[in-house]
N, C-alpha and C. Protein backbone atom coordinates (compact mmCIF):
# COMPACT_ATOMS: atom_id res chain seq x y z
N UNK A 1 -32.77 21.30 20.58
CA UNK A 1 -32.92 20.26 19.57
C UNK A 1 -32.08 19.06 19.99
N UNK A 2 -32.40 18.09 19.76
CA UNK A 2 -31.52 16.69 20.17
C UNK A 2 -31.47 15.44 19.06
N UNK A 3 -30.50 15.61 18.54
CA UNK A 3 -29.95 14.22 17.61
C UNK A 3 -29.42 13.60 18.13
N UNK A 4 -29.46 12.57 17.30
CA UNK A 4 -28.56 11.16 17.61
C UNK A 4 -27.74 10.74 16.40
N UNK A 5 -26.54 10.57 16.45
CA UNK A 5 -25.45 10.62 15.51
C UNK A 5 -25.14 9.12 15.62
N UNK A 6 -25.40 8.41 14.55
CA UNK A 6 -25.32 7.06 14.71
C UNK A 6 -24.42 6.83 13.93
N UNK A 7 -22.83 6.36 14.14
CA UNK A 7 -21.69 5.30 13.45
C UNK A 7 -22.74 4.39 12.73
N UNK A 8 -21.92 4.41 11.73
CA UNK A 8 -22.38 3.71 10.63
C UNK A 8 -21.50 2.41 10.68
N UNK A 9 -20.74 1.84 11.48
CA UNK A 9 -20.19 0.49 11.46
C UNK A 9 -20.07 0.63 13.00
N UNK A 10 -19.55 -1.07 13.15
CA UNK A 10 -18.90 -1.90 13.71
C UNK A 10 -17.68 -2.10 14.15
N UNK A 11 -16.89 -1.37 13.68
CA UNK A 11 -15.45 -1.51 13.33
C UNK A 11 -14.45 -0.87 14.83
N UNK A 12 -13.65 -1.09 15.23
CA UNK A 12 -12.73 -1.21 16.47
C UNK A 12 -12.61 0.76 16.24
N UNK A 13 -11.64 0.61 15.39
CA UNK A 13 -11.68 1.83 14.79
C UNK A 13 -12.61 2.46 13.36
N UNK A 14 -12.99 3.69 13.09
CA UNK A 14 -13.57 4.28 12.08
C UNK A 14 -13.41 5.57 11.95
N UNK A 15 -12.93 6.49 10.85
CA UNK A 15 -13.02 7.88 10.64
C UNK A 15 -14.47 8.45 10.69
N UNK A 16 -15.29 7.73 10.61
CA UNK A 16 -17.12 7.88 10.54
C UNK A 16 -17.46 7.98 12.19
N UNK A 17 -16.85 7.44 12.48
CA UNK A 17 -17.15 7.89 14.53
C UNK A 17 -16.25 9.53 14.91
N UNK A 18 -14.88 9.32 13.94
CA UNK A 18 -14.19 10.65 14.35
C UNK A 18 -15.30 11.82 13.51
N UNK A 19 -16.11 11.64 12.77
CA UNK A 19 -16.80 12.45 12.20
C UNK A 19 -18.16 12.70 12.93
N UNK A 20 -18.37 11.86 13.54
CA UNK A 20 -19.84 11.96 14.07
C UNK A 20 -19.28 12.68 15.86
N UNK A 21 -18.22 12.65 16.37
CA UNK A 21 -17.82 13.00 17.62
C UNK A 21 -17.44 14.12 17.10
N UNK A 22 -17.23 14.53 15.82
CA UNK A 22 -16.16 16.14 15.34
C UNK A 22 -17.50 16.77 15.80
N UNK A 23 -19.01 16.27 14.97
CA UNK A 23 -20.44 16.63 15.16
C UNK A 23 -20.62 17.23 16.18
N UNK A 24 -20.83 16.29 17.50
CA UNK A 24 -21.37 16.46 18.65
C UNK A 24 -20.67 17.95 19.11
N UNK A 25 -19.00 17.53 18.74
CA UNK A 25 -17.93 18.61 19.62
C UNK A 25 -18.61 20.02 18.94
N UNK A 26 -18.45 19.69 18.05
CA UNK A 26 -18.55 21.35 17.10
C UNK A 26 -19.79 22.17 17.38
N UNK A 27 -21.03 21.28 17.40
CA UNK A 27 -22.38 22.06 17.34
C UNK A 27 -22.91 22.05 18.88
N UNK A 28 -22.23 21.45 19.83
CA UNK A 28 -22.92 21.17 20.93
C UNK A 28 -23.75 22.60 21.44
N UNK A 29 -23.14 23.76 20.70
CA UNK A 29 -23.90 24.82 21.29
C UNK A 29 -25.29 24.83 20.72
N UNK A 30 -25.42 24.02 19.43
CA UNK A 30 -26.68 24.43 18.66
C UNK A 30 -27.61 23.37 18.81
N UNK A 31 -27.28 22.43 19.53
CA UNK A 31 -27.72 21.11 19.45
C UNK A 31 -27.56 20.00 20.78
N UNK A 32 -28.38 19.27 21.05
CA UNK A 32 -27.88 18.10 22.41
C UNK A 32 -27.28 17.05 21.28
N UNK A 33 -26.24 16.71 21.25
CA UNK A 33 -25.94 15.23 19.94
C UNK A 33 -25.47 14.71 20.43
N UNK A 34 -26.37 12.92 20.88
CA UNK A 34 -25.52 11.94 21.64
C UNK A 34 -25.24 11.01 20.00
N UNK A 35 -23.94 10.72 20.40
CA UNK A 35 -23.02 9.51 19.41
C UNK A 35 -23.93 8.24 20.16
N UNK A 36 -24.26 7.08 18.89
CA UNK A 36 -24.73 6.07 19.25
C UNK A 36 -23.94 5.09 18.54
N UNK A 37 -23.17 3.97 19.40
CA UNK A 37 -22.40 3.09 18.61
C UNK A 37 -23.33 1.76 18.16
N UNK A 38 -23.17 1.24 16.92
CA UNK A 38 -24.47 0.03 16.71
C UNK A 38 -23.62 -1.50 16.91
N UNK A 39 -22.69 -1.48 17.49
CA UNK A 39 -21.87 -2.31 17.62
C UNK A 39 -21.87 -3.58 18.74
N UNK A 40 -23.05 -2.93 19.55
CA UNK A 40 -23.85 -4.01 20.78
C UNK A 40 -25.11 -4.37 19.94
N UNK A 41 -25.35 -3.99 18.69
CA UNK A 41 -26.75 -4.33 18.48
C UNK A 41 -27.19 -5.80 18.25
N UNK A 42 -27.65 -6.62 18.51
CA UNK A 42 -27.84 -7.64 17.18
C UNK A 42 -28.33 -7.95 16.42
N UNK A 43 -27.62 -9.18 15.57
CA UNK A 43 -27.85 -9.24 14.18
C UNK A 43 -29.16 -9.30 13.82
N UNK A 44 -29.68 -8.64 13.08
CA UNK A 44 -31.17 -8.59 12.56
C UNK A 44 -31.79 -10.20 11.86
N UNK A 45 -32.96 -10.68 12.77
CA UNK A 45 -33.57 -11.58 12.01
C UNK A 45 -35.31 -11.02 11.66
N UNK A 46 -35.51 -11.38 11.14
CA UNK A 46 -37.31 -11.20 10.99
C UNK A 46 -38.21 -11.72 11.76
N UNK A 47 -37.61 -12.86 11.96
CA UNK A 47 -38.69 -13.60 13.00
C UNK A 47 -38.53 -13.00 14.79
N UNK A 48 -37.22 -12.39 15.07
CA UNK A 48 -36.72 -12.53 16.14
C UNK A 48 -37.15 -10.80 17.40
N UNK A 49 -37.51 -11.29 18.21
CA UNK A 49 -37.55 -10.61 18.99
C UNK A 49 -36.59 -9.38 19.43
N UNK A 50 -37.25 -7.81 19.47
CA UNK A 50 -36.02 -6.92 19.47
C UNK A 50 -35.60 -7.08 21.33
N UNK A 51 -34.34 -7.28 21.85
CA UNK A 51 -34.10 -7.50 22.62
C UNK A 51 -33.68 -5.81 23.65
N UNK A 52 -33.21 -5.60 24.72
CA UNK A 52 -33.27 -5.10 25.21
C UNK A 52 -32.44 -3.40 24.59
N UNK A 53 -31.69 -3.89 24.26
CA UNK A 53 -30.26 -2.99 23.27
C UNK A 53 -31.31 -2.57 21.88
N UNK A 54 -32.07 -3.37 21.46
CA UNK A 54 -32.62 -2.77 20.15
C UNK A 54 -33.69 -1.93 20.63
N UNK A 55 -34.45 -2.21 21.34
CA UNK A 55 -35.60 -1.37 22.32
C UNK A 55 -35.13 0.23 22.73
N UNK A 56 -33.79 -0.23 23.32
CA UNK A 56 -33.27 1.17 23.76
C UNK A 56 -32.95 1.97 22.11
N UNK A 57 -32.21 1.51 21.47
CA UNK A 57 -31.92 1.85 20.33
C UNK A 57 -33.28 3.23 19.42
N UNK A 58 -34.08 1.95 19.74
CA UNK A 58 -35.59 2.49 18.96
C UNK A 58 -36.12 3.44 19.87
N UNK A 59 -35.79 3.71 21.07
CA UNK A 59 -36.22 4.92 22.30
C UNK A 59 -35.56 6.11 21.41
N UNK A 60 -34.11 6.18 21.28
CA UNK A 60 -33.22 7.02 21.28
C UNK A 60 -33.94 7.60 19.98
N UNK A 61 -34.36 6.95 18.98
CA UNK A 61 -34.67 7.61 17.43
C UNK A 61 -35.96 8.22 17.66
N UNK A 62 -36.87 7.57 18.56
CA UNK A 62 -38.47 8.33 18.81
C UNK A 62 -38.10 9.29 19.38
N UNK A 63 -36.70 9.84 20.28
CA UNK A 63 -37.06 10.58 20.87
C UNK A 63 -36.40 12.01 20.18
N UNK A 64 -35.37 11.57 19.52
CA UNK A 64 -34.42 12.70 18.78
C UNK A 64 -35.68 13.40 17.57
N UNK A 65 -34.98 14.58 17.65
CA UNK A 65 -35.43 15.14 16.83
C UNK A 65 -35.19 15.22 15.10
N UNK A 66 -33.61 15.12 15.09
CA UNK A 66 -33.12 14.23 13.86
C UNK A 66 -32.13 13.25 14.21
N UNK A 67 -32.01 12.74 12.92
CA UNK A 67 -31.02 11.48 12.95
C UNK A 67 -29.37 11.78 11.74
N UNK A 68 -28.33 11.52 12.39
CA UNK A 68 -27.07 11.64 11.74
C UNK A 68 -26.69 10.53 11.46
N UNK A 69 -26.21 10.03 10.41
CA UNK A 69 -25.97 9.20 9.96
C UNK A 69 -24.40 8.91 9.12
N UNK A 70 -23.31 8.35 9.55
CA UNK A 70 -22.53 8.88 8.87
C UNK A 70 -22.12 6.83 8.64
N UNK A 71 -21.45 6.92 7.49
CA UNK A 71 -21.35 5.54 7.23
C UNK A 71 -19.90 5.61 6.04
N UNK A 72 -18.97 4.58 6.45
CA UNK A 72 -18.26 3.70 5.59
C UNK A 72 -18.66 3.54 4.36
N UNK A 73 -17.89 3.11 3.22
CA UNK A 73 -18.10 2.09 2.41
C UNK A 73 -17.32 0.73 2.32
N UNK A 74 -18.12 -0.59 2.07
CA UNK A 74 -17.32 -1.32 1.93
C UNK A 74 -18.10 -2.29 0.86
N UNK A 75 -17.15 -2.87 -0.24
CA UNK A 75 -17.48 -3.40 -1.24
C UNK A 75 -18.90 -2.90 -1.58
N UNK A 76 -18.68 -1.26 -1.88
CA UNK A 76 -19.08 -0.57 -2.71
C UNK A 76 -21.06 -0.41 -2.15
N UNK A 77 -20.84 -0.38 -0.92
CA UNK A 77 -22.03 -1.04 0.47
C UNK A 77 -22.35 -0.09 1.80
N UNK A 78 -23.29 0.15 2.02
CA UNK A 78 -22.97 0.10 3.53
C UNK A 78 -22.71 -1.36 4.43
N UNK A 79 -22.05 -0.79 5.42
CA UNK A 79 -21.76 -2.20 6.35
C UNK A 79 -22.84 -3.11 6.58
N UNK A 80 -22.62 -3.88 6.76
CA UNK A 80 -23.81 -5.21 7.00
C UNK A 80 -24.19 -4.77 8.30
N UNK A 81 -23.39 -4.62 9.47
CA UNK A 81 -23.74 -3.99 10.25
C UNK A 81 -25.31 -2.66 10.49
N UNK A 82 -24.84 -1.88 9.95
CA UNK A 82 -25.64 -0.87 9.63
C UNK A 82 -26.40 -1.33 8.88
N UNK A 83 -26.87 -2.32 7.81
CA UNK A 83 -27.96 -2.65 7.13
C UNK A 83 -28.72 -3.33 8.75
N UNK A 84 -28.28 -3.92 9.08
CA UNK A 84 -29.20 -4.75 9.99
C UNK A 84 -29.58 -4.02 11.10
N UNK A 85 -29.10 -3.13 11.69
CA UNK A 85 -29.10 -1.86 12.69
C UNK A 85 -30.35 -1.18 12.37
N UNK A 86 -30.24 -1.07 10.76
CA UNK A 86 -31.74 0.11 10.55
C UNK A 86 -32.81 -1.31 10.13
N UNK A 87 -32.79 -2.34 9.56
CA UNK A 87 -33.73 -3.01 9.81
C UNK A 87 -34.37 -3.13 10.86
N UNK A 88 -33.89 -3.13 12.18
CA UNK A 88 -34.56 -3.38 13.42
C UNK A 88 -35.69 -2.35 13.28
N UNK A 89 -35.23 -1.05 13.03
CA UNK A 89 -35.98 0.15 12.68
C UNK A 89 -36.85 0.17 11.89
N UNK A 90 -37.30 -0.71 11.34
CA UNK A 90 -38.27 -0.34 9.80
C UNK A 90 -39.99 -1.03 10.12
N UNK A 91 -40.45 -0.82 9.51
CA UNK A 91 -41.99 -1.28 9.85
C UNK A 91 -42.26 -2.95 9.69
N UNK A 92 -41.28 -3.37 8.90
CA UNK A 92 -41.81 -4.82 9.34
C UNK A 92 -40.96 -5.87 10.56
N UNK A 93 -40.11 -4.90 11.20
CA UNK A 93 -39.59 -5.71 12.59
C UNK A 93 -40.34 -5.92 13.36
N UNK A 94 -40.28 -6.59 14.39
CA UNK A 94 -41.25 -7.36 15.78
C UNK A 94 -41.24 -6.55 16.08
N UNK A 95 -42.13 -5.97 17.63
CA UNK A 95 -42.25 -5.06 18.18
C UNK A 95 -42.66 -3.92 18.17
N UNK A 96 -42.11 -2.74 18.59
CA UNK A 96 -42.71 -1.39 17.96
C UNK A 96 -41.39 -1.09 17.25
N UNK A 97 -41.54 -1.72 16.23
CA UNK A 97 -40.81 -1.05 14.97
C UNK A 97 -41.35 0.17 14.28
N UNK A 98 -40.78 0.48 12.80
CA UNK A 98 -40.89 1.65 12.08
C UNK A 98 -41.09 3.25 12.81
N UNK A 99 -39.77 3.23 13.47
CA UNK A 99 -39.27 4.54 14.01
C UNK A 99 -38.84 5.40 13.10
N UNK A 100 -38.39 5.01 11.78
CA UNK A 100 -37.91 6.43 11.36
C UNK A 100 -39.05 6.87 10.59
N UNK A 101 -39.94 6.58 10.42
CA UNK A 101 -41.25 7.12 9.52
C UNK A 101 -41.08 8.27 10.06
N UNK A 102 -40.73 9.13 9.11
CA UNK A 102 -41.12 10.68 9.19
C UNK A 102 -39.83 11.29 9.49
N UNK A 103 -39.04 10.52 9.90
CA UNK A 103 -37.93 11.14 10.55
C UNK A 103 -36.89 11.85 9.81
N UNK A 104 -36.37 13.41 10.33
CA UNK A 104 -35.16 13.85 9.75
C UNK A 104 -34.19 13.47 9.45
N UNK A 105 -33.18 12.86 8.87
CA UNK A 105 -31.94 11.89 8.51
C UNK A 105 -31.04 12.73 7.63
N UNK A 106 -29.78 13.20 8.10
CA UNK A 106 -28.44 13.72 7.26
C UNK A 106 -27.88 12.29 7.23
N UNK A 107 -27.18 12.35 6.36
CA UNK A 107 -26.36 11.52 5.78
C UNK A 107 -24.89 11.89 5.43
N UNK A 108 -23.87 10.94 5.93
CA UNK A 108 -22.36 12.04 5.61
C UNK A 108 -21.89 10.47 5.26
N UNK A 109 -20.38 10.58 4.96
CA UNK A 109 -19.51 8.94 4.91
C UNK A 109 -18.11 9.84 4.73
N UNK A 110 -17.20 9.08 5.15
CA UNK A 110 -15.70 8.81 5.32
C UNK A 110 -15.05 7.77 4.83
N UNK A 111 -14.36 7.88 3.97
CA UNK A 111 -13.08 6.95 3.29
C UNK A 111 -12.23 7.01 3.42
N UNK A 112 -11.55 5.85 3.09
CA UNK A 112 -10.13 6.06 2.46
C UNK A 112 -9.81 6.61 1.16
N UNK A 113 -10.59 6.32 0.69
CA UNK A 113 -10.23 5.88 -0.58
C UNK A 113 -11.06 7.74 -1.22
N UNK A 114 -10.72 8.05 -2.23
CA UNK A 114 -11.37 9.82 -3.05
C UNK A 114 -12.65 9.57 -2.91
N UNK A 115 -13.73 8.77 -3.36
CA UNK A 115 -14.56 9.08 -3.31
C UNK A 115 -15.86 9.08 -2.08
N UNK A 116 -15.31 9.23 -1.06
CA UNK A 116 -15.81 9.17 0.36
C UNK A 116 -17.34 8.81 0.49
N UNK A 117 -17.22 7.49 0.30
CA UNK A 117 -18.41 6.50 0.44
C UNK A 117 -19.98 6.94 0.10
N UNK A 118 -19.35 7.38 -1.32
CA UNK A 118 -20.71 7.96 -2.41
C UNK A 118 -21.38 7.18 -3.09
N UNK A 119 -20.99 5.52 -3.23
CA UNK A 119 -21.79 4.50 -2.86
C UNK A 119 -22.97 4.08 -2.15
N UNK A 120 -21.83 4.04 -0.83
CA UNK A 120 -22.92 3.74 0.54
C UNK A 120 -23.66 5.04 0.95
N UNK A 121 -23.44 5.90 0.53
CA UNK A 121 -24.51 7.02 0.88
C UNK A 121 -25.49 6.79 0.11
N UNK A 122 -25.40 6.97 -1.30
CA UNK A 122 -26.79 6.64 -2.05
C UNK A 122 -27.16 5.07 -1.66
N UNK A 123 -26.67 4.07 -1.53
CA UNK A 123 -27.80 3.42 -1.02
C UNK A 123 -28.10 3.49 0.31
N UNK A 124 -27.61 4.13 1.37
CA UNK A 124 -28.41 4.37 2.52
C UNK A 124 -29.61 5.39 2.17
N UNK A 125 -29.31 6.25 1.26
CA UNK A 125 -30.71 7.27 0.98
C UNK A 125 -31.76 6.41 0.57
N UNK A 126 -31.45 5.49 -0.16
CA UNK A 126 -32.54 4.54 -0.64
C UNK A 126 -33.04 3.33 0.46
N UNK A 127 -31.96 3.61 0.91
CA UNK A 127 -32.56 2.42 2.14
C UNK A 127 -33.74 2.90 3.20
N UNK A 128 -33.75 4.57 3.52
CA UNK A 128 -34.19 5.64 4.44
C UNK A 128 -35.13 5.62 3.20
N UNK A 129 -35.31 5.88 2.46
CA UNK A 129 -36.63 6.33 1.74
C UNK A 129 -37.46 5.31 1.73
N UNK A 130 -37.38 4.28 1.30
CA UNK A 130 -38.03 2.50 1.36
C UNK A 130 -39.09 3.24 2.23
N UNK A 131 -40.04 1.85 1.81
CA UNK A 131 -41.36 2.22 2.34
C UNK A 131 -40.85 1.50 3.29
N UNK A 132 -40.72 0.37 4.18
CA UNK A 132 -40.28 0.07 5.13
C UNK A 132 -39.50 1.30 6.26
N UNK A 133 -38.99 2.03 5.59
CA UNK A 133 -38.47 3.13 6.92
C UNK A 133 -39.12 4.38 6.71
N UNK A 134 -39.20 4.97 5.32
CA UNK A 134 -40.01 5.98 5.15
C UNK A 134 -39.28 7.46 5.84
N UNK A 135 -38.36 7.55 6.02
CA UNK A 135 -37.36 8.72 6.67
C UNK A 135 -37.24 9.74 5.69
N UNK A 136 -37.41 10.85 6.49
CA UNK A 136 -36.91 12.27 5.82
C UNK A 136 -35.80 12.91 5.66
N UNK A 137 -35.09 12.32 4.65
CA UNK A 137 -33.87 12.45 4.10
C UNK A 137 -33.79 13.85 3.47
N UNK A 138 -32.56 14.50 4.27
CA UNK A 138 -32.27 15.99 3.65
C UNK A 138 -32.14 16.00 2.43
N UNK A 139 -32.37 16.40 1.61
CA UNK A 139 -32.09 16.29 -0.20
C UNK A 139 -31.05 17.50 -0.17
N UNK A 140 -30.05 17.42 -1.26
CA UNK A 140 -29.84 18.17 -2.34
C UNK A 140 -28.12 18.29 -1.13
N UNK A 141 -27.96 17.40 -0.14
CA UNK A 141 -26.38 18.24 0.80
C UNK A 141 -25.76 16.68 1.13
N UNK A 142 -24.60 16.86 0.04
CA UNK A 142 -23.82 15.58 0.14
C UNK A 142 -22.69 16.07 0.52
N UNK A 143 -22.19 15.38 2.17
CA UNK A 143 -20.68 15.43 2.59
C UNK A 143 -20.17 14.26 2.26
N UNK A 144 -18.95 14.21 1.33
CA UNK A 144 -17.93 13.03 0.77
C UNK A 144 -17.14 13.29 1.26
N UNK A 145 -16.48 12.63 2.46
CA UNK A 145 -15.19 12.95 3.13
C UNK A 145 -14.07 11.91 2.60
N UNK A 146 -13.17 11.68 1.54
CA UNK A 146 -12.48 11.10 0.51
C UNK A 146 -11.30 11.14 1.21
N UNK A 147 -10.40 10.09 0.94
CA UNK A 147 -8.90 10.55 1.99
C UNK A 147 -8.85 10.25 3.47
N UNK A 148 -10.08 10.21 3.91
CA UNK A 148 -9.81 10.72 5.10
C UNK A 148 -8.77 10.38 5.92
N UNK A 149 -7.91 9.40 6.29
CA UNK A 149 -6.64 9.50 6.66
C UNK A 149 -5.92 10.61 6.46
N UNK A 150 -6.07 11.63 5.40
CA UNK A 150 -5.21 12.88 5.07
C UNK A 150 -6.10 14.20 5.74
N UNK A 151 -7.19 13.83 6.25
CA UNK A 151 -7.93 15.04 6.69
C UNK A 151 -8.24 14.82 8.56
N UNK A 152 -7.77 13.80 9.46
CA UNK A 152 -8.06 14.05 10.57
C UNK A 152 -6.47 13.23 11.63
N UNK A 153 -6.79 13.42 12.33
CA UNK A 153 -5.41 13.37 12.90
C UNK A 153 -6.03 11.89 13.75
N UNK A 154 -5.49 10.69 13.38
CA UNK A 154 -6.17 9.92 13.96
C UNK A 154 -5.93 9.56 15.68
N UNK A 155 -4.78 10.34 16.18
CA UNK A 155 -4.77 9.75 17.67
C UNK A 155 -5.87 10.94 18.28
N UNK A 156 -5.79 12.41 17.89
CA UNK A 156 -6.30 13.06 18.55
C UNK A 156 -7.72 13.34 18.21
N UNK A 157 -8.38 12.64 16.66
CA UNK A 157 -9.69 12.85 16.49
C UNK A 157 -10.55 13.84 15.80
N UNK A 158 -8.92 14.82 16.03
CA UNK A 158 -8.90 16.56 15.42
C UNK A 158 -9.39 16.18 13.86
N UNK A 159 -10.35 16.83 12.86
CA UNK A 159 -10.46 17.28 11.83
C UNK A 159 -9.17 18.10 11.12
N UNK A 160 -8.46 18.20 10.42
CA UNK A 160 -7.60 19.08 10.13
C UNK A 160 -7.88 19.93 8.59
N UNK A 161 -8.87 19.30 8.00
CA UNK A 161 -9.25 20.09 6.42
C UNK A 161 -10.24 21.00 6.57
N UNK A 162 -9.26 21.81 6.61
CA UNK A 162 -10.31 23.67 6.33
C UNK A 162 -12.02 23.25 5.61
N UNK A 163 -11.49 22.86 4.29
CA UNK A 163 -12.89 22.89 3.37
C UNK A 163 -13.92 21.55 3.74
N UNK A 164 -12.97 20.49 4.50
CA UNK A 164 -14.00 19.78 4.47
C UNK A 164 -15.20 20.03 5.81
N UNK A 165 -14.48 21.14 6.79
CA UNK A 165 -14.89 21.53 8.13
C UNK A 165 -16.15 22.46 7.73
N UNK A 166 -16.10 23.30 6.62
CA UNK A 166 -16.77 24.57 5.54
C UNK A 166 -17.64 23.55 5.25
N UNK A 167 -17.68 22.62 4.55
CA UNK A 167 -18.68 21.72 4.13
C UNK A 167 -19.82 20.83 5.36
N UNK A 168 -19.07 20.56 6.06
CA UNK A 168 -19.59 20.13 7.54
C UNK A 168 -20.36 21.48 8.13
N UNK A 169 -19.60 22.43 7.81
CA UNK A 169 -20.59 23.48 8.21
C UNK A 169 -21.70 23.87 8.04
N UNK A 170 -21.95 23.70 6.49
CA UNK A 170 -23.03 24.30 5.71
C UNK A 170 -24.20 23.23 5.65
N UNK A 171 -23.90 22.18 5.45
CA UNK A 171 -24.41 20.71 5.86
C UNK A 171 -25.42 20.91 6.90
N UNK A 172 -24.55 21.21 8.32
CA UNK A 172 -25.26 20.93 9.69
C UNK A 172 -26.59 22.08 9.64
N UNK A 173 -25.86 23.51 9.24
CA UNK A 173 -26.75 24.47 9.13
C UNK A 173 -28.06 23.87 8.37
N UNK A 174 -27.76 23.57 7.05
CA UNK A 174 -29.08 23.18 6.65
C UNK A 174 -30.12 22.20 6.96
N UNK A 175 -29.40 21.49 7.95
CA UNK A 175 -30.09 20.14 8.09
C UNK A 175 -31.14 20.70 9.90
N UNK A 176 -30.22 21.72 10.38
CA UNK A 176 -31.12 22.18 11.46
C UNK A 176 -32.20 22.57 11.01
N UNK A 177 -32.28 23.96 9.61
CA UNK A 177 -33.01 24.35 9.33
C UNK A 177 -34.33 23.35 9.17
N UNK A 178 -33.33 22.15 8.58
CA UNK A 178 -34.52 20.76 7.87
C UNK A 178 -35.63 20.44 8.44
N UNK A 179 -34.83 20.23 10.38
CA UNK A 179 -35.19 19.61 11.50
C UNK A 179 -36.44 20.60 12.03
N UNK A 180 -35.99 22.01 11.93
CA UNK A 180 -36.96 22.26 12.44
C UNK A 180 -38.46 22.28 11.67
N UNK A 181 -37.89 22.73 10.45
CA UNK A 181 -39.52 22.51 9.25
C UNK A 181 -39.66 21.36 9.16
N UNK A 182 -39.45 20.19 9.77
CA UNK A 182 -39.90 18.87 9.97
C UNK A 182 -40.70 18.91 10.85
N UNK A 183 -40.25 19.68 12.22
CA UNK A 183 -41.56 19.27 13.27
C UNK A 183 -42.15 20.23 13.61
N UNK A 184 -42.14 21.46 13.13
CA UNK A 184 -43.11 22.24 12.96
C UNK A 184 -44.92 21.55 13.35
């Protein structure tokens, strides 16, 4: 099986990249999971041509089998970044857009702050459901990683919370299961 674990920002640093690399590390036996940073992408226009970086971008999602998604919140949002990242993706961009039609999509987020970007998750679910992307969003398995400064060790990347690792667990399990009754 092969995902693509896409950072949900821009940002120099992010606990949402230490989460999406905890991903790759942890399941690599169950899974190929390349980390995709959206941080070379550019800014989304409508009129504008997807350039070489968005092309590749849109390879990587046709070709995975699901999509990881882990995202920030900010002013109560996903990043602008990541809004414009999955626009490139949606059916009314130039080119051969609307890649995620059909596609498997987990969804996770990392904060600072308790409620670990349960904001920007529900509107990324709504953003993935839109008829414009049309993505197959796992239902019913929400990871809120709240704190997170208190749950990963930021020089070494390490996860350190038992339950939130249990939750990451049960998560990934179901979302393979997802992946595969997706392409059945």
């Amino acid at each position: 099986m092969k995902l693509l674990a896409i950072v949900g920002t821009n940002a120099d640093f992010s606990y949402n990249r230490l989460v999406e690399e905890f991903i790759a590390k942890r399941y690599k036996d169950q899974a190929d999971i390349e980390v995709f940073e959206i941080a070379d992408l550019p800014r989304f226009k409508k009129e504008g041509e997807p350039d070489k970086k968005v092309k590749e971008f849109r390879k990587k999602i046709l070709k995975a089998d699901g999509i990881i998604i882990s995202t920030p919140e900010y002013d109560h949002s996903i990043p602008s970044s990541l809004k414009s990242a999955l626009e490139w993706t949606g059916s009314h961009a130039l080119g051969d857009g609307n890649v995620m039609k059909g596609k498997p999509v987990m969804v996770l987020g990392a904060s600072l702050g308790m409620q670990g970007a349960s904001r920007a998750q529900e509107e990324l679910r709504e953003i993935l459901l839109s008829p414009d992307q049309s993505a197959n969003v796992l239902p019913g398995n929400e990871v809120l990683i709240g704190r997170a400064p208190s749950k990963f060790d930021k020089e070494s990347g390490d996860l350190l919370d038992e339950a939130t690792e249990k939750l990451i667990d049960t998560t990934f399990k179901n979302f393979v299961t997802f992946v595969n009754q997706a392409t059945k």
